[in-house]
Protein backbone atom coordinates (compact mmCIF):
# COMPACT_ATOMS: atom_id res chain seq x y z
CA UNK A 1 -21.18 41.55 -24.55
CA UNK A 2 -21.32 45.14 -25.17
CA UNK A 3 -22.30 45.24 -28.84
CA UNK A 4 -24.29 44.14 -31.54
CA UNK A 5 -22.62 41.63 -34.04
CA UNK A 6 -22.19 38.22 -33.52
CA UNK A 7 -19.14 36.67 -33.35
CA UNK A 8 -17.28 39.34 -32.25
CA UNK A 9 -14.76 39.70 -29.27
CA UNK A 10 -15.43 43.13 -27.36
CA UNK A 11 -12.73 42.57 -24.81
CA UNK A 12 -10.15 41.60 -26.92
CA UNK A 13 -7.01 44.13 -27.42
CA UNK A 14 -6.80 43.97 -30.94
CA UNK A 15 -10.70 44.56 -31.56
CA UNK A 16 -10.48 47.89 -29.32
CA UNK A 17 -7.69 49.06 -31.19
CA UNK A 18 -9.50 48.58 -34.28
CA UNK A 19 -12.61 50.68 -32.47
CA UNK A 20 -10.07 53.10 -31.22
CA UNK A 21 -8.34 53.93 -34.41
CA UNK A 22 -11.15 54.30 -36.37
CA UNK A 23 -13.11 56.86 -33.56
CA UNK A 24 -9.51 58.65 -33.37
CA UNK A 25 -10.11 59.36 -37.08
CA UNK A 26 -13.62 60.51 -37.34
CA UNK A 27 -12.67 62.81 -34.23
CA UNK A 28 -10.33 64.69 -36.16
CA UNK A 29 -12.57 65.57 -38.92
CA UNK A 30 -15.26 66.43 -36.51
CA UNK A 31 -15.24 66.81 -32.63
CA UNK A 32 -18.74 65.94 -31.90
CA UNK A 33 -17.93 62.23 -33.15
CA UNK A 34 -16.63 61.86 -29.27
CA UNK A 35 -20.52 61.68 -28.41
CA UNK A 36 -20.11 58.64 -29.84
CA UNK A 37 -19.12 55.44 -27.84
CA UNK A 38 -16.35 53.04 -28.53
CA UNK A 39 -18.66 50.30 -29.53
CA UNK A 40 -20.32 51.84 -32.05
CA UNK A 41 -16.95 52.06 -33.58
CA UNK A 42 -15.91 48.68 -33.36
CA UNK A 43 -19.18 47.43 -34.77
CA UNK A 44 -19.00 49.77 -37.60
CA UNK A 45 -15.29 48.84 -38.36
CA UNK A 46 -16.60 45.27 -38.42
CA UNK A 47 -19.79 45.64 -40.48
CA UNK A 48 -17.78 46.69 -43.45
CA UNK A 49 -14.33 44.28 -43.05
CA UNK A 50 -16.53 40.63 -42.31
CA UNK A 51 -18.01 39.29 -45.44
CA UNK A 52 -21.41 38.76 -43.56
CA UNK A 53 -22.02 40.22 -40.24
CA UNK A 54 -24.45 39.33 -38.79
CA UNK A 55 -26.47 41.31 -35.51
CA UNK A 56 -27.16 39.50 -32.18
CA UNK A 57 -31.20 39.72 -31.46
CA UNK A 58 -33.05 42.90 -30.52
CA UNK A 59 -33.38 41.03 -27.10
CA UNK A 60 -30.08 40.89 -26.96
CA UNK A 61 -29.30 44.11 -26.74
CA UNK A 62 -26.72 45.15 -23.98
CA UNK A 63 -29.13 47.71 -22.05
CA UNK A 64 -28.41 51.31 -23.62
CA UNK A 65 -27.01 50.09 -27.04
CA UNK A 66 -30.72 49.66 -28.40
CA UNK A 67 -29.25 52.96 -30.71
CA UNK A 68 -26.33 51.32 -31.69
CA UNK A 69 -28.31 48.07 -32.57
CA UNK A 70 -30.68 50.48 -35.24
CA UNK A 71 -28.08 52.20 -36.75
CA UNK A 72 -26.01 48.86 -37.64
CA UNK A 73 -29.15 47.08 -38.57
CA UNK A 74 -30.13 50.09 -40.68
CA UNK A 75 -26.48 50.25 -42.36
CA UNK A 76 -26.50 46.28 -42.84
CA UNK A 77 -29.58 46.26 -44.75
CA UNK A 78 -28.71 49.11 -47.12
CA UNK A 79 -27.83 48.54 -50.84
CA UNK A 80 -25.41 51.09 -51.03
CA UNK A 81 -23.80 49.64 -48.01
CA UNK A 82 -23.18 45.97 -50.03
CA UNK A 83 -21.62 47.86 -52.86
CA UNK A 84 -19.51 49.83 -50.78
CA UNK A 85 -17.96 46.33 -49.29
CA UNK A 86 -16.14 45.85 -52.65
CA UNK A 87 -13.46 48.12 -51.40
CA UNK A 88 -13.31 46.80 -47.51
CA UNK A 89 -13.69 43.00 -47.18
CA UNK A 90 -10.89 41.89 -45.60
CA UNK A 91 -9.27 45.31 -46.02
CA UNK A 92 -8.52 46.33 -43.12
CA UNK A 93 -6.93 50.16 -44.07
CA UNK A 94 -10.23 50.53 -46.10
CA UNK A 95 -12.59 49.58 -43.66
CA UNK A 96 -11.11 52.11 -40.58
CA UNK A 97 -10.81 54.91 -43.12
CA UNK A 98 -14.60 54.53 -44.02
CA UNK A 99 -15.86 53.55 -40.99
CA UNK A 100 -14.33 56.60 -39.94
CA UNK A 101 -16.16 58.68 -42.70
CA UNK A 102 -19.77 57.43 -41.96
CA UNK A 103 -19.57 57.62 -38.64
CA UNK A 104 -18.15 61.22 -38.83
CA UNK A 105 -21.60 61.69 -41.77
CA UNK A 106 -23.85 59.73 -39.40
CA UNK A 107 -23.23 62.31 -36.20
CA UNK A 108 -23.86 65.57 -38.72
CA UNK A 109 -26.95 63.56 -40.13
CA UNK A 110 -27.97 62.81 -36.43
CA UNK A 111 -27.61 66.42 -35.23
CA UNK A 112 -29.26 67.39 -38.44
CA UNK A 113 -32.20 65.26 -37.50
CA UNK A 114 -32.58 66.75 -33.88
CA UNK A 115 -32.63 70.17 -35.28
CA UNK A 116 -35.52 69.70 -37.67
CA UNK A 117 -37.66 68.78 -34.64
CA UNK A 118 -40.87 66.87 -34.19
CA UNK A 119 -38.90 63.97 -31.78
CA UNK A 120 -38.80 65.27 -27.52
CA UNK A 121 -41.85 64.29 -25.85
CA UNK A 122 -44.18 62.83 -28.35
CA UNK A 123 -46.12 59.29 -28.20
CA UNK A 124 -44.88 57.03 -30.28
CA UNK A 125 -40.90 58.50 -30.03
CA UNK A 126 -39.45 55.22 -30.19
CA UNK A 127 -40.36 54.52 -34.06
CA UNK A 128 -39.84 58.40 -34.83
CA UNK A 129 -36.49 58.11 -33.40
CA UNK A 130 -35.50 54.84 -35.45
CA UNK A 131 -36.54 56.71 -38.71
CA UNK A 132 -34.36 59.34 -38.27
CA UNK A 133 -31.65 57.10 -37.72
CA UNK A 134 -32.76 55.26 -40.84
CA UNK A 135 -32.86 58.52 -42.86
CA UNK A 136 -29.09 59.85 -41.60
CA UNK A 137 -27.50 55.93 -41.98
CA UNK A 138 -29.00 56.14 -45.49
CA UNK A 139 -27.58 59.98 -46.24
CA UNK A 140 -24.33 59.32 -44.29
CA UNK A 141 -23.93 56.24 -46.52
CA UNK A 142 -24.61 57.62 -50.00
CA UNK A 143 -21.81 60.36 -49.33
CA UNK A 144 -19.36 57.52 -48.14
CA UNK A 145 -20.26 55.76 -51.14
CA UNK A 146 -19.42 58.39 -53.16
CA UNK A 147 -15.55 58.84 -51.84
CA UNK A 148 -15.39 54.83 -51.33
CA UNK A 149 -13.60 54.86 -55.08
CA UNK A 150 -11.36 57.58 -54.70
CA UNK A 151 -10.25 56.29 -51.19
CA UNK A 152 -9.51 53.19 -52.91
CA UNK A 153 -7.29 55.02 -55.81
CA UNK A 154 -5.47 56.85 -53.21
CA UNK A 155 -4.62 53.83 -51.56
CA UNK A 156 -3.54 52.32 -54.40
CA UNK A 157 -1.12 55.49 -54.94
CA UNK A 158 0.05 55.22 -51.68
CA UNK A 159 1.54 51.77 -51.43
CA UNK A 160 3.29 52.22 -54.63
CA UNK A 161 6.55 51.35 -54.40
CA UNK A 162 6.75 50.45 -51.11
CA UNK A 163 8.19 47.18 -50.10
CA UNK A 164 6.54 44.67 -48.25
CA UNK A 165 6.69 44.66 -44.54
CA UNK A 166 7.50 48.66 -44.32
CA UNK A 167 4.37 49.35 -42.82
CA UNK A 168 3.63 52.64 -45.22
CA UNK A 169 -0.25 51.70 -45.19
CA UNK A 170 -0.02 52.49 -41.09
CA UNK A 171 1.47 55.60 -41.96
CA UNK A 172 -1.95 55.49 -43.87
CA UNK A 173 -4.39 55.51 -41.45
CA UNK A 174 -1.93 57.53 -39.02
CA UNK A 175 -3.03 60.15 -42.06
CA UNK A 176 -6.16 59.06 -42.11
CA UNK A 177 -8.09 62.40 -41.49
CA UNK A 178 -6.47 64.20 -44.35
CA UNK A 179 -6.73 61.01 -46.66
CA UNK A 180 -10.26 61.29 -46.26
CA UNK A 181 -10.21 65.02 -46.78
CA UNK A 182 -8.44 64.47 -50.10
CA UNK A 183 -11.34 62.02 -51.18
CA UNK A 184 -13.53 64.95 -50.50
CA UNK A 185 -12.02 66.88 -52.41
CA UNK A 186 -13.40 67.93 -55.84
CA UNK A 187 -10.14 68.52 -57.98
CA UNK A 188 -8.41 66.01 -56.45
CA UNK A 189 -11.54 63.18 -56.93
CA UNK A 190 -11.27 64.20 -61.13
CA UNK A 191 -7.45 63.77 -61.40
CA UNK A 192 -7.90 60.44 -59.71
CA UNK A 193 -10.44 59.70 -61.69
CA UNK A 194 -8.51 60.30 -65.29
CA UNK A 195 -5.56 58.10 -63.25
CA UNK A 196 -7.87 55.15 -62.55
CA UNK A 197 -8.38 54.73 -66.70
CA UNK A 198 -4.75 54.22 -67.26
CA UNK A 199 -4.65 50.45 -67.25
CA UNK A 200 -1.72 48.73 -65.08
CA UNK A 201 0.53 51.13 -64.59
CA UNK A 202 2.47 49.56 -62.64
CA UNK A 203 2.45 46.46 -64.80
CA UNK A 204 3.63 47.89 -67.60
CA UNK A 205 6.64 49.32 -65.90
CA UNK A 206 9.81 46.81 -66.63
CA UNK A 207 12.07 45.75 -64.00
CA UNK A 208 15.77 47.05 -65.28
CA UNK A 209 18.50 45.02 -64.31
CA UNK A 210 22.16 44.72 -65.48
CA UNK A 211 24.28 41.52 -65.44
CA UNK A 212 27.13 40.94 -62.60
CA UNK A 213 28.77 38.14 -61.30
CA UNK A 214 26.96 38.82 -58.25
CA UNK A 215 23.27 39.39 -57.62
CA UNK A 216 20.09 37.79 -57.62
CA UNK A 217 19.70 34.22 -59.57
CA UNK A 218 18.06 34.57 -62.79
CA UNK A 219 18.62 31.33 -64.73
CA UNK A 220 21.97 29.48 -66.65
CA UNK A 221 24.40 30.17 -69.39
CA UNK A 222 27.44 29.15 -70.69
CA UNK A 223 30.73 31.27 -70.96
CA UNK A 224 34.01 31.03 -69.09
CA UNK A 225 33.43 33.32 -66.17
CA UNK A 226 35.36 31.20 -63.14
CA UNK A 227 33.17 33.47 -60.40
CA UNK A 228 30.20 32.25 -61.63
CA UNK A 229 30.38 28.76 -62.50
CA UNK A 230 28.12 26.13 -61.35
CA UNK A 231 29.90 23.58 -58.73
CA UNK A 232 29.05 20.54 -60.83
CA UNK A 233 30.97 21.83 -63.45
CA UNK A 234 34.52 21.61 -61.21
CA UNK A 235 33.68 17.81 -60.77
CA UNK A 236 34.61 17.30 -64.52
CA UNK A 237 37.97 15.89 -65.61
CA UNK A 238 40.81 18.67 -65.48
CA UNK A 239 41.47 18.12 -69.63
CA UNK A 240 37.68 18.22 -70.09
CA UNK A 241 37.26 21.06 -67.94
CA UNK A 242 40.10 23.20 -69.53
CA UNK A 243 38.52 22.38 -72.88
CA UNK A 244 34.93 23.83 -72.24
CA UNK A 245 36.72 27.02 -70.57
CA UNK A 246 39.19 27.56 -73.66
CA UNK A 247 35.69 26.92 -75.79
CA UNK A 248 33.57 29.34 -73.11
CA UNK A 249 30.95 26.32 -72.67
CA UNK A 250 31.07 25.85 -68.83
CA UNK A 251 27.70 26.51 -67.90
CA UNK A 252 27.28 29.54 -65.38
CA UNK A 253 24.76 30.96 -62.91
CA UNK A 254 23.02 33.71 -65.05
CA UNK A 255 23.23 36.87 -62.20
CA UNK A 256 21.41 40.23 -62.37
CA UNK A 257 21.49 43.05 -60.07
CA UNK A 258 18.59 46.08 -60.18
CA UNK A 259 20.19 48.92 -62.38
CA UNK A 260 20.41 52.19 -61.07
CA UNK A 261 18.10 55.10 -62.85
CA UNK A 262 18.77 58.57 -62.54
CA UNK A 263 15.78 60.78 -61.45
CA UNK A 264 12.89 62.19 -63.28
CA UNK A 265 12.89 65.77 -63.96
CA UNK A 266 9.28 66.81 -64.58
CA UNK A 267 8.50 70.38 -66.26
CA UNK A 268 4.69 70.96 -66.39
CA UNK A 269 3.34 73.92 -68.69
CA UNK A 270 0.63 75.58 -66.74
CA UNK A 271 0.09 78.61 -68.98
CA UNK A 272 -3.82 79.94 -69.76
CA UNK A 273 -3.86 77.86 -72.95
CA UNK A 274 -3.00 74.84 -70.67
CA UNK A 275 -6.75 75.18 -68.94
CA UNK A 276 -8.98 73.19 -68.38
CA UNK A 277 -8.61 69.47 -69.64
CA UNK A 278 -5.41 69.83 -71.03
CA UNK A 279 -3.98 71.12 -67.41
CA UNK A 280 -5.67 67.86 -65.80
CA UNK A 281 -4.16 65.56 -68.13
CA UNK A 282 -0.69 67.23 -67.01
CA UNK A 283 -1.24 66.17 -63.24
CA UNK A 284 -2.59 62.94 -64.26
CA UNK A 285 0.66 62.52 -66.29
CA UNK A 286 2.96 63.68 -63.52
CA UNK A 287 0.84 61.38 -60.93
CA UNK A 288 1.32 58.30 -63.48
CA UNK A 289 5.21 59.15 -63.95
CA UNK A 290 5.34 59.47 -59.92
CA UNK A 291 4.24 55.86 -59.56
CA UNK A 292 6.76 54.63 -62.26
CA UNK A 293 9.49 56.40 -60.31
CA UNK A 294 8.84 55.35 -57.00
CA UNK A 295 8.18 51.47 -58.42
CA UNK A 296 12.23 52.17 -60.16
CA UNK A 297 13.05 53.35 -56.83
CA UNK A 298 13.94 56.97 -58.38
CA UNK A 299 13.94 60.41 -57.53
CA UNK A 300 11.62 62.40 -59.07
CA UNK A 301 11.58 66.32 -59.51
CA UNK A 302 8.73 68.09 -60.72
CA UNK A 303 8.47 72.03 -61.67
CA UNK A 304 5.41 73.98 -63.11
CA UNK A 305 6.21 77.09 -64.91
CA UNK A 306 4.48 79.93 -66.87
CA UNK A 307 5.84 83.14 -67.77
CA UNK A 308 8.30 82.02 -64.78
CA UNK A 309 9.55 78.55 -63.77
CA UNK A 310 7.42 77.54 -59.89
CA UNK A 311 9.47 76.29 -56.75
CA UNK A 312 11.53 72.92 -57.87
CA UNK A 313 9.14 70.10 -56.03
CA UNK A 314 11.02 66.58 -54.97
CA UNK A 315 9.41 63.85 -54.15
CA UNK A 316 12.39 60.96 -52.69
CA UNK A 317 12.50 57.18 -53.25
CA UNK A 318 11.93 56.90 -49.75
CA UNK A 319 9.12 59.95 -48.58
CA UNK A 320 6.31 59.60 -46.36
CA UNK A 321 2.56 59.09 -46.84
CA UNK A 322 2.35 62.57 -45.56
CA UNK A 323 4.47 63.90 -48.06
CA UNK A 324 2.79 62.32 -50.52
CA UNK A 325 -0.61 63.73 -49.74
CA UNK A 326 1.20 66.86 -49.54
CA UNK A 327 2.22 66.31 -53.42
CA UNK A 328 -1.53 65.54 -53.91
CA UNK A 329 -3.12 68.80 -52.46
CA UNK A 330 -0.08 70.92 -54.36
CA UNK A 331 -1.26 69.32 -57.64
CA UNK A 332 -5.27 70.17 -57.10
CA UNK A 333 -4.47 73.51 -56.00
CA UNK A 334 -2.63 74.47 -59.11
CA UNK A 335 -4.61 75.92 -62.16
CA UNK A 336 -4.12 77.12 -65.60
CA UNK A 337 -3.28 80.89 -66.01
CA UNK A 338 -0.31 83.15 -67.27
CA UNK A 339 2.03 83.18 -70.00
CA UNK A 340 4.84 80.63 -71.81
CA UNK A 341 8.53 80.38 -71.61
CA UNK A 342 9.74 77.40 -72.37
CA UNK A 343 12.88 78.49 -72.67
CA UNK A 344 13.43 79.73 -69.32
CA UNK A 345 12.07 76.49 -67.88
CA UNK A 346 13.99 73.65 -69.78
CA UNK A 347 17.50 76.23 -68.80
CA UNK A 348 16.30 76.66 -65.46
CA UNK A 349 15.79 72.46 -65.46
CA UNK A 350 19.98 72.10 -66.57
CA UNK A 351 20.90 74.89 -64.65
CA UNK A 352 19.71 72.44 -61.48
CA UNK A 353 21.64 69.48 -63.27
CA UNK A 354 24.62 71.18 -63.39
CA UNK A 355 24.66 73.11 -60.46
CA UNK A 356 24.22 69.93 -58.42
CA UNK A 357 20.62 70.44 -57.35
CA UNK A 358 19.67 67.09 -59.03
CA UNK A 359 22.74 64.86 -57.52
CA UNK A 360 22.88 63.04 -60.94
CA UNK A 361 22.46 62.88 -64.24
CA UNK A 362 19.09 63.35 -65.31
CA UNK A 363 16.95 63.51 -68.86
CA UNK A 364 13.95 66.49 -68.74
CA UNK A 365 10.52 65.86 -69.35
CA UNK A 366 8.58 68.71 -70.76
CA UNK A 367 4.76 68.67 -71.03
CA UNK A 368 3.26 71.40 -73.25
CA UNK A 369 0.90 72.67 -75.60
CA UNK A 370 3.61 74.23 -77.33
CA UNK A 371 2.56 77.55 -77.89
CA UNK A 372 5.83 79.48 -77.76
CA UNK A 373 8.60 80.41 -79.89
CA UNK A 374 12.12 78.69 -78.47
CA UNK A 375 15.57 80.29 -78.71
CA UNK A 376 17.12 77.12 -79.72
CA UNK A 377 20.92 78.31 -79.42
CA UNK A 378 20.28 78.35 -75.48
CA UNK A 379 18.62 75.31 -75.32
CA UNK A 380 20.74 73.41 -77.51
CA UNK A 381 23.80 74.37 -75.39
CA UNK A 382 22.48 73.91 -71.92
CA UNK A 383 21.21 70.79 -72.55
CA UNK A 384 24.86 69.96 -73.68
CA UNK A 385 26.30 71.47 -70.83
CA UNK A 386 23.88 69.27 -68.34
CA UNK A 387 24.70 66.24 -70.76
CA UNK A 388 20.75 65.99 -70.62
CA UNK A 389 18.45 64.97 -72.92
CA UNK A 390 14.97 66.17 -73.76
CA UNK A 391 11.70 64.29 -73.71
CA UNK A 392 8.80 66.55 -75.20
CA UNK A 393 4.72 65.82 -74.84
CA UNK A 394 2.78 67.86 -76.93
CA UNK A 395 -0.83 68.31 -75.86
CA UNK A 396 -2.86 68.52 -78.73
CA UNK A 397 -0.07 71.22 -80.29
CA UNK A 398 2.95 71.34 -82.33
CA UNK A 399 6.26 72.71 -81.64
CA UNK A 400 8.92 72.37 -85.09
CA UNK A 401 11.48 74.19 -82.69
CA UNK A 402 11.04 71.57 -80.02
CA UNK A 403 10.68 68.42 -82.13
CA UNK A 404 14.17 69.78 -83.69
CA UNK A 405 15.49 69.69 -79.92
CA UNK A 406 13.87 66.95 -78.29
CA UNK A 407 15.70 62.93 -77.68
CA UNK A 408 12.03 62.25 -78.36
CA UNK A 409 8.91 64.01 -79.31
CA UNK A 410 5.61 62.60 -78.12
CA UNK A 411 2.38 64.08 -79.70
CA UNK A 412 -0.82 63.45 -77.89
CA UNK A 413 -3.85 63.72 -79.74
CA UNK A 414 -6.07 62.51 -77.16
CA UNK A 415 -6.64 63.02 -73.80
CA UNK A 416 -7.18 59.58 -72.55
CA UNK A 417 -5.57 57.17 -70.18
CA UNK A 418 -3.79 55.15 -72.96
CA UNK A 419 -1.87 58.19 -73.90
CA UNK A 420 -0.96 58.40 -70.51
CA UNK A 421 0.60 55.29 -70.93
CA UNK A 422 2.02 55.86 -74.04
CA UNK A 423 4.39 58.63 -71.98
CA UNK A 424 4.68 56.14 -69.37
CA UNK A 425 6.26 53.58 -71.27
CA UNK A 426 8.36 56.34 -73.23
């Protein structure tokens, strides 16, 4: 038996894999993981997923793995380490993609260690060497426990709208390097942090449906449609029959199929008065409106815009994990600064309607502070032209010209995660 937990099979395919997957990770954010045997790995991986491991005696100890047996004993017994297991038991996803982060902390904690000196050569190296793989197992664990939440959010972005079975949360740990790098990343940890507030997103979105004589089941109802009658209805005597379908009070399967949503169009103001808090509410808006699409199965196009409209963003029903993370980083890296035109942006959002950019009809979103004057003419006829209609947030502002324009005008006075939600269900 090559490692240290109990219970578990070293030789089996599936375990290695597990080992494999999580060391290919940790190499990618750092090189000098490959010091680092494939044991280790598997053990780690297995320390967080199992709802108690539990380590084989010291005396036990395959010759050579005495190292390996310290550092899991060390991470087992940790408090940090117990709360951290919230996110991984049984979670297989969570528990490579942190495995993968400690051991990748544990080897620059290690080498850390070494550097500070005091170990080669002196009596008693044994216990010296033990607590310095006590102290790094204990740093390398309050960093993972730090990105153990937002690893969680952003896998809880991730399988969004994806159906069972697809196999999108592979495509997660295929990513798994730059997943991690996200949860390490500052910006990125805050605008997850204002998403995690907005309470069941997803469960507030309503399935749409429309009614067809084909479809999915839904329940019974009475009417005269002849495609959708129930077959114990045509056992019935002819006259009585002919009576309840004159009297449309033959009952029918009820049928539904899902109705098909045009896209989002998403226009974000990023202007200098947008800084700050208001700015981060934005993303968290766009990121919350993202996850309604994708549960819709719809298209959704975001822009930013200033002084100028930004590139036109689109995110498909179908996209990848690594275009998602890809959204994410594009959203950090964008910050408040320049002027307004809101003008310029809603026409440049119809001018993509009608031009065919967006293949169908589509109603804009605009958030904003407001802080512009609006040539309403313009708007008023390009929106008529795209046979669009506007949906304005205000962020803590007022606009008269675009509360004259706007399908709907949405004020937000606070910015919380119920607001959010407020837009959401909009």
């Amino acid at each position: 038996m090559p490692g240290v937990l109990k219970g578990i099979k070293y030789d089996d395919p599936l375990t290695r894999y597990r080992g494999e997957k999580v060391l290919s990770i940790a190499k990618r954010l750092n090189r000098e993981v490959s010091s680092l045997d494939l044991d280790l790995a598997v053990d780690t991986f297995y320390s967080f997923y199992l709802p108690f491991p539990v380590t084989v005696p010291l005396n036990k100890v395959p010759k050579g793995k005495e190292r390996n047996y310290y550092l899991i004993r060390e991470l087992l017994d940790l408090q940090d380490f117990h709360k951290v297991k919230n996110y991984t038991i049984a979670n297989t996803h969570m528990s490579t993609l942190i495995s993968a982060s400690f051991l990748e902390y544990v080897v620059n904690e290690l080498k850390n260690e070494v550097m500070q000196g005091g170990k080669e050569g002196e009596e008693g190296s044994e216990s010296i060497d033990r607590a310095s793989i006590s102290r790094a197992v204990k740093r390398a664990m309050e960093k993972v426990k730090e990105e153990s939440k937002t690893l969680k959010n952003i896998q809880k972005l991730l399988s969004i709208g994806n159906e069972p079975g697809t196999g999108s949360v592979f495509d997660m740990e295929e990513s798994g390097d730059e997943v991690i790098r996200l949860a390490r990343n500052t910006d990125i940890k805050r605008l997850l942090e204002v998403i995690s507030m907005v309470p069941q997103i997803t469960h507030k979105v309503k399935r749409r449906v429309e009614r067809s004589t084909k479809g999915e089941l839904v329940g019974y109802e009475l009417g005269s449609d002849l495609e959708r009658v129930v077959p114990t209805e045509l056992k019935l005597p002819k006259l009585y029959f002919r009576i309840k379908f004159v009297e449309s009070k033959l009952l029918l399967y009820e049928k539904v199929l899902p109705k098909t949503l045009g896209p989002f169009y998403l226009l974000i103001d990023k202007s200098g008065s947008m800084e700050g808090e208001k700015i981060m509410w934005a993303k968290a808006t766009a990121i919350a409106l993202l996850m309604k699409a994708r549960k819709e199965n719809r298209d959704f196009y975001l822009r930013f815009f200033d002084g100028l409209p930004h590139p036109l963003i689109k995110v498909p029903r179908k996209m990848k994990t690594s275009d998602m993370i890809s959204l994410i980083k594009y959203l950090a890296r964008v910050k408040g600064g320049g002027g307004t035109d809101i003008t310029r942006a809603i026409v440049t959002a119809c001018d993509d309607i009608t031009s065919g950019t967006i293949k169908s009809k589509s109603d804009v979103i605009i958030i904003t502070d407001g802080e512009d004057r609006i040539s309403e003419t313009i708007v008023e006829r390009k929106l008529k032209a795209a046979n669009a209609r506007l949906i304005s947030v205000m962020i803590l502002g007022e606009n008269r010209d675009l509360r004259r324009l706007s399908h709907r005008y949405l004020r937000v006075l606070r910015l919380s995660g119920e607001e959010i939600l407020k837009v959401v269900e909009a």
